[in-house]
PDB file of N, CA and C in Angstrom:
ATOM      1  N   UNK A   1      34.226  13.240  28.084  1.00  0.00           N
ATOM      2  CA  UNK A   1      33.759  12.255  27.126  1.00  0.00           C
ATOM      3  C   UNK A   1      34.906  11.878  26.193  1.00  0.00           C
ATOM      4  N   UNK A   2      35.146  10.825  25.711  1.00  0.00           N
ATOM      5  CA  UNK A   2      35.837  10.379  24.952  1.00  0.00           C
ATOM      6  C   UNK A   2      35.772  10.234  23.120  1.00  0.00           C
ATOM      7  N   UNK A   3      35.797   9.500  22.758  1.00  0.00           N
ATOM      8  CA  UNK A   3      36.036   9.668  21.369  1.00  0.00           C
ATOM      9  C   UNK A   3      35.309   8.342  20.994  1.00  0.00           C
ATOM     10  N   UNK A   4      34.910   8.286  19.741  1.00  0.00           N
ATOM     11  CA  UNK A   4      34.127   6.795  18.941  1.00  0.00           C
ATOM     12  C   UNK A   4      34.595   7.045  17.737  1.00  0.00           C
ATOM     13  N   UNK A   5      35.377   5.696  17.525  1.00  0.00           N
ATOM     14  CA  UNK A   5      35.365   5.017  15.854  1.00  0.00           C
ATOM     15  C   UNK A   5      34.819   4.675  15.082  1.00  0.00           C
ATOM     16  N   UNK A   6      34.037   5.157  14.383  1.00  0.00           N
ATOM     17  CA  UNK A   6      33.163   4.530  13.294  1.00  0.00           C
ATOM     18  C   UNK A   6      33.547   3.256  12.410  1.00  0.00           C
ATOM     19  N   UNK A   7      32.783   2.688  11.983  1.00  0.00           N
ATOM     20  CA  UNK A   7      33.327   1.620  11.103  1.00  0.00           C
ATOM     21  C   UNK A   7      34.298   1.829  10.008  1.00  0.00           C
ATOM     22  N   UNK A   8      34.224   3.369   9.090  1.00  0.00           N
ATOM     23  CA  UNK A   8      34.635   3.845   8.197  1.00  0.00           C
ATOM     24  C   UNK A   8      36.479   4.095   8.938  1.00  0.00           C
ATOM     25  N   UNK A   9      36.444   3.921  10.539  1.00  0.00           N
ATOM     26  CA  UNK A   9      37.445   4.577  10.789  1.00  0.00           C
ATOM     27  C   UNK A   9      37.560   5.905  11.189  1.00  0.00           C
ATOM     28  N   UNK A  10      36.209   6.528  10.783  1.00  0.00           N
ATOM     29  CA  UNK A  10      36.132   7.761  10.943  1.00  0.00           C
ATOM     30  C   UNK A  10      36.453   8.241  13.065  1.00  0.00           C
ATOM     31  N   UNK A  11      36.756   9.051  13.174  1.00  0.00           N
ATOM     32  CA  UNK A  11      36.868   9.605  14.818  1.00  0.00           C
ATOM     33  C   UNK A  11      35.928  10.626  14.822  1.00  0.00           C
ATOM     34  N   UNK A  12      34.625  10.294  15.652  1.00  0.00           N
ATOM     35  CA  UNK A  12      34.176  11.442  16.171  1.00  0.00           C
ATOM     36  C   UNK A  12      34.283  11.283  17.900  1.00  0.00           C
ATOM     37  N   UNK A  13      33.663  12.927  18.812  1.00  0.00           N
ATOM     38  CA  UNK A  13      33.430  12.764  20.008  1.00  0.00           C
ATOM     39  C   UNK A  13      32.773  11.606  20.449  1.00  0.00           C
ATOM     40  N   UNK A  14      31.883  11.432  21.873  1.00  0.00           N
ATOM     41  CA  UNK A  14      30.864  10.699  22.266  1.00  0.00           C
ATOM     42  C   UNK A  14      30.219  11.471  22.280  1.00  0.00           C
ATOM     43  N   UNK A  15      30.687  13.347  22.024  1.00  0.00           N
ATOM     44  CA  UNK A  15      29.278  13.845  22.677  1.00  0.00           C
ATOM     45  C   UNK A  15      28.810  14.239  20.839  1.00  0.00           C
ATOM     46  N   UNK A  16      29.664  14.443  19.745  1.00  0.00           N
ATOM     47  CA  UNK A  16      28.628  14.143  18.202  1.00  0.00           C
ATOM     48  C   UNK A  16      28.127  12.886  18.776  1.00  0.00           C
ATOM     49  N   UNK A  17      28.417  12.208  18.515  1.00  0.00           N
ATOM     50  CA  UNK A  17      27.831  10.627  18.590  1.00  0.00           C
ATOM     51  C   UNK A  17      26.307  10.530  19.194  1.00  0.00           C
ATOM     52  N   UNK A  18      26.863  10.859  20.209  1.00  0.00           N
ATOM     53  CA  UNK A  18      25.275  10.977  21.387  1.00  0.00           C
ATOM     54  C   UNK A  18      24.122  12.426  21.379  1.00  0.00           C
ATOM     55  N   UNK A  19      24.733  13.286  20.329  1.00  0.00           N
ATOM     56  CA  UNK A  19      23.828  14.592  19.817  1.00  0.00           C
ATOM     57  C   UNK A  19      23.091  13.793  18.709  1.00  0.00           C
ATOM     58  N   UNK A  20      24.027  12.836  17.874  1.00  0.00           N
ATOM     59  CA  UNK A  20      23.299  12.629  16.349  1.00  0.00           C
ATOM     60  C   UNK A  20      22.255  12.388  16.691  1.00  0.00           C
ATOM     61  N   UNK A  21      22.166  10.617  17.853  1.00  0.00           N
ATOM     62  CA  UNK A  21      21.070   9.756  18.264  1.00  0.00           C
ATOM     63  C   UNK A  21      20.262  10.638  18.403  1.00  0.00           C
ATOM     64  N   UNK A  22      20.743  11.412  19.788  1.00  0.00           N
ATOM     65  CA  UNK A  22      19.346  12.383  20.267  1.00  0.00           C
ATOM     66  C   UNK A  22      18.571  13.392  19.444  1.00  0.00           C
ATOM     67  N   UNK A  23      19.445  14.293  18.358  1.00  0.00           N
ATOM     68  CA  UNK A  23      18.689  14.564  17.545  1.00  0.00           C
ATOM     69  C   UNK A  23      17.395  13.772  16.210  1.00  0.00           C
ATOM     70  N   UNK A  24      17.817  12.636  16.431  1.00  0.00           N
ATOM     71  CA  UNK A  24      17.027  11.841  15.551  1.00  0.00           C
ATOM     72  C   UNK A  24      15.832  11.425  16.005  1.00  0.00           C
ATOM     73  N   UNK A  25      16.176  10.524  17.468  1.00  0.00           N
ATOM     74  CA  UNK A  25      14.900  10.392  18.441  1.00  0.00           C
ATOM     75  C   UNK A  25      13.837  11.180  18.167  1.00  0.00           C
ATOM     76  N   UNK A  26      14.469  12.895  18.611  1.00  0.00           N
ATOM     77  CA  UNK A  26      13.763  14.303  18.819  1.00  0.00           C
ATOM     78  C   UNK A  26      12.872  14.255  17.871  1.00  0.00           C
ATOM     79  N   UNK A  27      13.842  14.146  16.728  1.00  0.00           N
ATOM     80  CA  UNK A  27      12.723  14.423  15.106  1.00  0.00           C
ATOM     81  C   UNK A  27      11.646  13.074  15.138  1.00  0.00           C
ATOM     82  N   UNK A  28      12.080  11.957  15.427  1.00  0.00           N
ATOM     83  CA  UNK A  28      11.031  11.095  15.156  1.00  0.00           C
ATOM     84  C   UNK A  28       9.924  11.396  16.237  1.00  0.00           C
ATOM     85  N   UNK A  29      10.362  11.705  17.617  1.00  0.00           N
ATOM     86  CA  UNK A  29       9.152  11.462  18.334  1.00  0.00           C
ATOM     87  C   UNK A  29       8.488  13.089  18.224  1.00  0.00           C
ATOM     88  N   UNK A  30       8.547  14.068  17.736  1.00  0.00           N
ATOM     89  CA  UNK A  30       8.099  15.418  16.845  1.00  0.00           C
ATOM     90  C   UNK A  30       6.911  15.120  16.125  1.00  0.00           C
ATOM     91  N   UNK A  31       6.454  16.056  15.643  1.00  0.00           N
ATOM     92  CA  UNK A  31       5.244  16.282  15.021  1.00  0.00           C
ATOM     93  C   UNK A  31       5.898  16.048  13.308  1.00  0.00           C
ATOM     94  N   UNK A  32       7.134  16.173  13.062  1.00  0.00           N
ATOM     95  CA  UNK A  32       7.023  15.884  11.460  1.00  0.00           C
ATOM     96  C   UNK A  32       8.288  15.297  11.089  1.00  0.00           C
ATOM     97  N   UNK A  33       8.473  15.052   9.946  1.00  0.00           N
ATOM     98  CA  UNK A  33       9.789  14.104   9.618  1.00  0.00           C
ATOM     99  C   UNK A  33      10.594  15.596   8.908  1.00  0.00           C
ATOM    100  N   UNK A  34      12.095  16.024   9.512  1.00  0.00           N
ATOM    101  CA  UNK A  34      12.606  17.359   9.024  1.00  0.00           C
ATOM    102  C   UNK A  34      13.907  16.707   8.571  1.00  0.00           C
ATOM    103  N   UNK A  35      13.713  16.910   7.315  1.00  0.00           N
ATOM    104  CA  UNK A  35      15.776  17.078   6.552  1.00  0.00           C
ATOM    105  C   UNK A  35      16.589  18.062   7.140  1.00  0.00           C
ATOM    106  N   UNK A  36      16.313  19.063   7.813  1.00  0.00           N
ATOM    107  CA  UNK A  36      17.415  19.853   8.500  1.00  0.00           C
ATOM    108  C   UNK A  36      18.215  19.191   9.223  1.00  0.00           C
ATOM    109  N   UNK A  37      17.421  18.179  10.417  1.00  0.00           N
ATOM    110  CA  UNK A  37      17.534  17.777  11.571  1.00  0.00           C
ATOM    111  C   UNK A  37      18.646  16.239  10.530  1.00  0.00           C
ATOM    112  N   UNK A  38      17.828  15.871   9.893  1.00  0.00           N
ATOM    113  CA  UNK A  38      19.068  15.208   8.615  1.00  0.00           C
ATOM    114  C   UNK A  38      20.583  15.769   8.923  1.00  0.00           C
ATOM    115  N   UNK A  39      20.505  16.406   7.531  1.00  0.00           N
ATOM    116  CA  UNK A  39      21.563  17.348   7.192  1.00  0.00           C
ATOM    117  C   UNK A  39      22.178  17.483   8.101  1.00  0.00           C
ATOM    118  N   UNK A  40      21.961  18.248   9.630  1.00  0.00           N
ATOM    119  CA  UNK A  40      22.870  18.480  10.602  1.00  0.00           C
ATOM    120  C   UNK A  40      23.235  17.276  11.050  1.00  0.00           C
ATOM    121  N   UNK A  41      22.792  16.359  11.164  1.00  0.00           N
ATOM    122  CA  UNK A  41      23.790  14.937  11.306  1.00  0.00           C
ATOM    123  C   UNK A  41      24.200  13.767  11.045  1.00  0.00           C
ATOM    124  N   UNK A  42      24.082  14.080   9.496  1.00  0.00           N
ATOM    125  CA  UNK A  42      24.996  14.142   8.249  1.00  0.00           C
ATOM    126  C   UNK A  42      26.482  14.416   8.417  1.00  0.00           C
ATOM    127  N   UNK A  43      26.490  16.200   8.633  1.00  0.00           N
ATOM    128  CA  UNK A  43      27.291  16.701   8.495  1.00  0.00           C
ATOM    129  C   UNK A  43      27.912  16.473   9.986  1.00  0.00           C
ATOM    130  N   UNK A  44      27.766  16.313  10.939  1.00  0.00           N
ATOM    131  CA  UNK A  44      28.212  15.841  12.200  1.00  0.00           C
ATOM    132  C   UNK A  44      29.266  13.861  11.710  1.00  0.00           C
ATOM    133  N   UNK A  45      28.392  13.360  10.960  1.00  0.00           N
ATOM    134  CA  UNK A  45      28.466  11.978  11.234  1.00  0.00           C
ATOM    135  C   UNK A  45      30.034  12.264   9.573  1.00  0.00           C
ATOM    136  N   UNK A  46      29.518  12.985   9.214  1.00  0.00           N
ATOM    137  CA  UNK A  46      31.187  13.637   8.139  1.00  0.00           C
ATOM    138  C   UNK A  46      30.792  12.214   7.586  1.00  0.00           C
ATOM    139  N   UNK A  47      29.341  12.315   7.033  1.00  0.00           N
ATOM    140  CA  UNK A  47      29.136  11.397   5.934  1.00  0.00           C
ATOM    141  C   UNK A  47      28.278  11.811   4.923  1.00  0.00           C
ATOM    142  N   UNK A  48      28.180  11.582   3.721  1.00  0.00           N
ATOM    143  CA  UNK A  48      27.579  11.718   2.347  1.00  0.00           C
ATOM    144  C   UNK A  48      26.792  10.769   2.379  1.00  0.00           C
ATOM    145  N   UNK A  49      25.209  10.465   2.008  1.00  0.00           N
ATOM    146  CA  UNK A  49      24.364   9.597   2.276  1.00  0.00           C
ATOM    147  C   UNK A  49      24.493   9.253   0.031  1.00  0.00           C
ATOM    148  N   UNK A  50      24.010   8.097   0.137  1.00  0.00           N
ATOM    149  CA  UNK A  50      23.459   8.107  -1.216  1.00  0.00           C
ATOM    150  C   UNK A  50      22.498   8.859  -2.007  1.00  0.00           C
ATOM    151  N   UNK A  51      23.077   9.068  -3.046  1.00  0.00           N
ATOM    152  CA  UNK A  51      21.913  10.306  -3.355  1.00  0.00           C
ATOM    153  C   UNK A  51      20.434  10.032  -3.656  1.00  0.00           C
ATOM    154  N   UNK A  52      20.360   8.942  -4.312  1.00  0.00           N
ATOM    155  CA  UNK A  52      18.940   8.558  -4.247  1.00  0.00           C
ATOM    156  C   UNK A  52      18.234   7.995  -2.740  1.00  0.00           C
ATOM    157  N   UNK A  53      18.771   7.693  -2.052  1.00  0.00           N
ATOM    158  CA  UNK A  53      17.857   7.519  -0.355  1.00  0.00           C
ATOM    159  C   UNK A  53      17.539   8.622   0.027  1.00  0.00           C
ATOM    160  N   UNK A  54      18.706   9.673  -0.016  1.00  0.00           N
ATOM    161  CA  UNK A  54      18.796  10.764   0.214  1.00  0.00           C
ATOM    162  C   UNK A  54      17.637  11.515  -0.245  1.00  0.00           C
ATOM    163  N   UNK A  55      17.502  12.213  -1.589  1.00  0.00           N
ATOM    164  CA  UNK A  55      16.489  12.556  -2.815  1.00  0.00           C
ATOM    165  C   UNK A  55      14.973  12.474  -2.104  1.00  0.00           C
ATOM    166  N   UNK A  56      14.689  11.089  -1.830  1.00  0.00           N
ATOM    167  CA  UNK A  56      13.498  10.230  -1.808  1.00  0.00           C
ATOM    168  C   UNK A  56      13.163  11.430   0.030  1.00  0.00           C
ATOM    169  N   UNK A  57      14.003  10.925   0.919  1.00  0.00           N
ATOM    170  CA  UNK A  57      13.953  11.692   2.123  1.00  0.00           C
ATOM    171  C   UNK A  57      13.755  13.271   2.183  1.00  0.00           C
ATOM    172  N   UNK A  58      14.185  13.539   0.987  1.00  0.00           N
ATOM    173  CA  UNK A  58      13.912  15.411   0.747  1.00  0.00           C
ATOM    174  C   UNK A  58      13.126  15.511   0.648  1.00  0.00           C
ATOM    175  N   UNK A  59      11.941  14.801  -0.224  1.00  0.00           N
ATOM    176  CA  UNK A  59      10.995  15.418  -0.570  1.00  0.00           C
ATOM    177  C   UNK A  59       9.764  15.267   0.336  1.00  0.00           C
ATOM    178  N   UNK A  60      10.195  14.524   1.651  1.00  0.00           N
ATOM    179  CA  UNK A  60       9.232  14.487   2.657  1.00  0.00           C
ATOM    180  C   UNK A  60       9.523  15.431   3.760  1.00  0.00           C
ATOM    181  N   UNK A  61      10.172  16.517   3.489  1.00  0.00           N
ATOM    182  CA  UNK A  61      10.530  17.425   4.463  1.00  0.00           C
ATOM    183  C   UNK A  61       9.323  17.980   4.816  1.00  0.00           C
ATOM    184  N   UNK A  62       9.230  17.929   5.957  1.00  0.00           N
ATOM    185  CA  UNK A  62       7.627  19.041   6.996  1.00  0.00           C
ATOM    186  C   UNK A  62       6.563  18.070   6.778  1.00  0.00           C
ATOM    187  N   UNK A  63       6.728  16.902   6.175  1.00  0.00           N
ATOM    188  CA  UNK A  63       5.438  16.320   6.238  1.00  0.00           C
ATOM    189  C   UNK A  63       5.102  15.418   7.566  1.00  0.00           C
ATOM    190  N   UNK A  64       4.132  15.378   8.159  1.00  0.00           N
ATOM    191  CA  UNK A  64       3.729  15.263   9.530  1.00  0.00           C
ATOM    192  C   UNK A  64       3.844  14.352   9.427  1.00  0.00           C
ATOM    193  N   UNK A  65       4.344  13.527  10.736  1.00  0.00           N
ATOM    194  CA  UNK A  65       3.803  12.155  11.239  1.00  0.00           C
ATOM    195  C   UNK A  65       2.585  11.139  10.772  1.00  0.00           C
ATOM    196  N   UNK A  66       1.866  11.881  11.415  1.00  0.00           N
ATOM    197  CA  UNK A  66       0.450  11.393  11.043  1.00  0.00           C
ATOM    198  C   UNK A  66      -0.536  11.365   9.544  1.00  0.00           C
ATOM    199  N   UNK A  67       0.527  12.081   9.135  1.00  0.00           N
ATOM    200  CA  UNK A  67      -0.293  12.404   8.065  1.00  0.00           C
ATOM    201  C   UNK A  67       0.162  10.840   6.804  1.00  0.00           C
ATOM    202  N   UNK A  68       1.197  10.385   7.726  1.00  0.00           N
ATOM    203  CA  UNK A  68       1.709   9.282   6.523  1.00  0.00           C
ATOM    204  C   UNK A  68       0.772   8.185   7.290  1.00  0.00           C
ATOM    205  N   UNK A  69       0.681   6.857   6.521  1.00  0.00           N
ATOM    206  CA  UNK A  69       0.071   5.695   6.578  1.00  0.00           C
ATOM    207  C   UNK A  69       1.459   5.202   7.626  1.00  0.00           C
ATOM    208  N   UNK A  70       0.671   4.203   8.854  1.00  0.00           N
ATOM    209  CA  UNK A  70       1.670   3.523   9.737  1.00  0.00           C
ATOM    210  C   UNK A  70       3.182   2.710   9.013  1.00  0.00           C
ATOM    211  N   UNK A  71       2.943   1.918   8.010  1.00  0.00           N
ATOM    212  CA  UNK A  71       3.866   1.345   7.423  1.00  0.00           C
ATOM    213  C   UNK A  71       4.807   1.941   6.650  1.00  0.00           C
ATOM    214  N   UNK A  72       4.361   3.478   5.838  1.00  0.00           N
ATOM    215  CA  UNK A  72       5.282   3.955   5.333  1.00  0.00           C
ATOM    216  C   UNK A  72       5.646   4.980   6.210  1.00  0.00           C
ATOM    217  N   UNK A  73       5.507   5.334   7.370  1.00  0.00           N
ATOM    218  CA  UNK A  73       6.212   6.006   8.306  1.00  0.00           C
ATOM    219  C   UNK A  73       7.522   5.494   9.234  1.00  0.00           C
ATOM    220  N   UNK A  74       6.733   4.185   9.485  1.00  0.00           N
ATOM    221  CA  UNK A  74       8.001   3.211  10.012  1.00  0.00           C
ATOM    222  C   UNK A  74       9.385   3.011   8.922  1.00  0.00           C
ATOM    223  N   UNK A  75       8.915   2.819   7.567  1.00  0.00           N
ATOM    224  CA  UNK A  75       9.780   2.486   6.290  1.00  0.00           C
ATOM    225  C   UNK A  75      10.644   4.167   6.102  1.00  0.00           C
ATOM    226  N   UNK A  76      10.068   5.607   6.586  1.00  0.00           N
ATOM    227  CA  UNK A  76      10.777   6.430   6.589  1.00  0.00           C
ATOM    228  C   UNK A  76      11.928   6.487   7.570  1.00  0.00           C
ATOM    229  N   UNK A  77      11.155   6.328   8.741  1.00  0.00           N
ATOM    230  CA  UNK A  77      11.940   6.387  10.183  1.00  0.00           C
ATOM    231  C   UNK A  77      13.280   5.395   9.572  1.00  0.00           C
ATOM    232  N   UNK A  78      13.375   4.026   9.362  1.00  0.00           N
ATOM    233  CA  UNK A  78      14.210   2.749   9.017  1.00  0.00           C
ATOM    234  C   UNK A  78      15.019   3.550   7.895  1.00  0.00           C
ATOM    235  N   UNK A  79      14.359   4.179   6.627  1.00  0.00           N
ATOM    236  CA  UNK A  79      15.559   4.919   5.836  1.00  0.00           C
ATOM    237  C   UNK A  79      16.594   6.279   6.084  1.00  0.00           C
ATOM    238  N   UNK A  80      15.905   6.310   7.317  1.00  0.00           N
ATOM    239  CA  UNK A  80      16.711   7.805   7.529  1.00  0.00           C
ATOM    240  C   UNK A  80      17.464   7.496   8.332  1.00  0.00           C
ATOM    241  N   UNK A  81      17.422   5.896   9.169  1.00  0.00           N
ATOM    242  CA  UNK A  81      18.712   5.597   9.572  1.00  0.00           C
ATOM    243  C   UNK A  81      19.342   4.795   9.339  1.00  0.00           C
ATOM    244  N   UNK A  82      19.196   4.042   8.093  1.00  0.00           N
ATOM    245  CA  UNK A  82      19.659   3.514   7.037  1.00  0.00           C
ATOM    246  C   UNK A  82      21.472   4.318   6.563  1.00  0.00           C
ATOM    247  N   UNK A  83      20.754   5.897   6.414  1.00  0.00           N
ATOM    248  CA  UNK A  83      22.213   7.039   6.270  1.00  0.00           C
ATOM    249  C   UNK A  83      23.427   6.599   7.156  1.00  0.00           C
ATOM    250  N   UNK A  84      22.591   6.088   8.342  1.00  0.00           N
ATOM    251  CA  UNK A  84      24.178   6.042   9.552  1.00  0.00           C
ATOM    252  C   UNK A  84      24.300   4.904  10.232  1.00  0.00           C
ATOM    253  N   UNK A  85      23.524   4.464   9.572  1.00  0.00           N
ATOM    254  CA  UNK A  85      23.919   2.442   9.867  1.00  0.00           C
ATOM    255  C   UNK A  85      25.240   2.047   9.316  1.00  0.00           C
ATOM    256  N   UNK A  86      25.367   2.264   8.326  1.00  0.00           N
ATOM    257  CA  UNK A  86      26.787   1.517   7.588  1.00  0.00           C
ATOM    258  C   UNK A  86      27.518   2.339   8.287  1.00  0.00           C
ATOM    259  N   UNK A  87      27.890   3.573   9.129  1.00  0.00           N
ATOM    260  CA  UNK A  87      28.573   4.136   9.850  1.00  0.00           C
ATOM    261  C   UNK A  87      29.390   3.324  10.661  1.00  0.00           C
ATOM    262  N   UNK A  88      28.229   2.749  11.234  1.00  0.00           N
ATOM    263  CA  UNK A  88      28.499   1.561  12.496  1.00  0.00           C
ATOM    264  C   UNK A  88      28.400   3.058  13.582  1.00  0.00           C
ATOM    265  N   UNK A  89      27.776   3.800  14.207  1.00  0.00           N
ATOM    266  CA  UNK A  89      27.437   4.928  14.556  1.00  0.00           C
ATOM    267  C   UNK A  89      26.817   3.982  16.116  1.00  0.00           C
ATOM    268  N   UNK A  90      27.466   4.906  17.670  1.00  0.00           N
ATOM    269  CA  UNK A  90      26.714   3.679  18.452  1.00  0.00           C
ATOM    270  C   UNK A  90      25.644   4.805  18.498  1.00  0.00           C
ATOM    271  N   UNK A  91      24.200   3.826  19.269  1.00  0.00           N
ATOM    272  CA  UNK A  91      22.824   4.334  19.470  1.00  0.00           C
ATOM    273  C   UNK A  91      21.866   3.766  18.389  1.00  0.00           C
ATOM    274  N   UNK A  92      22.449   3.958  17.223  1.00  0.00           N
ATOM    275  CA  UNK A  92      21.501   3.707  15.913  1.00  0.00           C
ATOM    276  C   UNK A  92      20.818   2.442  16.446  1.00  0.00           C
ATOM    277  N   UNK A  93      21.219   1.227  16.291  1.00  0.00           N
ATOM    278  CA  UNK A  93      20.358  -0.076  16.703  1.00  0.00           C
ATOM    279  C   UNK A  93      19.688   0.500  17.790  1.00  0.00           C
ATOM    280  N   UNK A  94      20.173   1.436  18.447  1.00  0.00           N
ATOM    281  CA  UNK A  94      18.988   1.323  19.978  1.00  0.00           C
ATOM    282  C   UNK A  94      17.535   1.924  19.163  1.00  0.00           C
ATOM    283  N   UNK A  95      17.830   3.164  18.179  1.00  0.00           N
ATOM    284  CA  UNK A  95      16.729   3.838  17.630  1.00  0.00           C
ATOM    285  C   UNK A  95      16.292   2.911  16.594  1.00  0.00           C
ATOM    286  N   UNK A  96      17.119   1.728  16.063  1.00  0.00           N
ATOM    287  CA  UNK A  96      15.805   1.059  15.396  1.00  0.00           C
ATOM    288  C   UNK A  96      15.175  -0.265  15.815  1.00  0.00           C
ATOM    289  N   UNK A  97      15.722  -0.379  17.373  1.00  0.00           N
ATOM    290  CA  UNK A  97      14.725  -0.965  18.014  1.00  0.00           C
ATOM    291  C   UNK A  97      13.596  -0.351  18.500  1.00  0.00           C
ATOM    292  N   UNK A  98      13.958   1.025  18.726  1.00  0.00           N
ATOM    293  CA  UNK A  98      12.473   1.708  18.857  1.00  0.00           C
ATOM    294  C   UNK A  98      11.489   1.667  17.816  1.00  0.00           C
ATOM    295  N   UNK A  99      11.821   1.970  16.738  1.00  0.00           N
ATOM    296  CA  UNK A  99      11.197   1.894  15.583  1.00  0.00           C
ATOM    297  C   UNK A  99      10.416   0.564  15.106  1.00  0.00           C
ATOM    298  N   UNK A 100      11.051  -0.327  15.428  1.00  0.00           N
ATOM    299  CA  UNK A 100      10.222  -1.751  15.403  1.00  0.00           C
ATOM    300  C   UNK A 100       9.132  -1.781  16.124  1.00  0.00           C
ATOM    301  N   UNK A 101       9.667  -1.497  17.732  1.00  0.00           N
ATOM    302  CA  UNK A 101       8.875  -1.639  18.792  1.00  0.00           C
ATOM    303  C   UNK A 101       7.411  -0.456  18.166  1.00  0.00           C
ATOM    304  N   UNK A 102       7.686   0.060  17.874  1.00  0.00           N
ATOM    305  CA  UNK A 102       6.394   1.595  17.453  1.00  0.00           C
ATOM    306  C   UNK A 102       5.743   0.788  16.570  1.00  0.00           C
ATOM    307  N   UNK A 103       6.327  -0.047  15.342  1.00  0.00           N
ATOM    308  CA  UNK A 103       5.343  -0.369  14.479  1.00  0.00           C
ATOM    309  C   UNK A 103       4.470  -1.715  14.867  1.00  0.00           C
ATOM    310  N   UNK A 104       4.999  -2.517  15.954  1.00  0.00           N
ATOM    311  CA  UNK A 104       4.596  -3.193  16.332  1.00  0.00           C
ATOM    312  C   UNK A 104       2.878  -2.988  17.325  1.00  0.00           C
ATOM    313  N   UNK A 105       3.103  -1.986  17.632  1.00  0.00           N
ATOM    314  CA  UNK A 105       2.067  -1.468  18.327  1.00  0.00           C
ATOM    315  C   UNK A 105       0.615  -1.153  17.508  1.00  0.00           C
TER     316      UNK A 105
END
């Protein structure tokens, strides 16, 4: 596998790159929304999120899927990859075309 440039310039692998996506997928299509699963690729993507998006995303740690209303679940899913959009990170657009596609349903 080769290497990806981030927008920042930053150099990671393809295979961070293609762990971040897949770990994110994982968590969304999971039973709950987890900041660990965050944090670890965060710290993979060797980025600092804003602290208030950030903040707001903590305090929904372990809270289930289902347990949120459809619109503000979609609006979580969209902020948590909000963190690695300005990355320019590849996969992200693929996961928030999923995310559209889900709320659309």
């Amino acid at each position: 596998m080769g290497v990806v440039e981030d927008a920042r310039g930053m150099v990671m692998t393809e295979f961070e790159a293609q762990t971040i996506v897949l770990a994110l997928q994982k968590m969304f299509d999971d039973g709950y929304f987890d900041i660990c699963v965050v944090d670890k690729c965060l710290k993979l993507a060797r980025s600092v999120p804003p602290a208030a998006d950030y903040n707001v995303l903590c305090a929904l740690h372990c809270v289930h899927w289902n347990k949120m209303e459809s619109g503000f679940r979609t609006e979580v899913m969209k902020r948590t990859l909000a963190l690695f959009a300005h990355e320019g990170l590849p996969g992200i657009t693929r996961l928030q075309a999923m995310i559209e596609k889900r709320a659309m349903q």
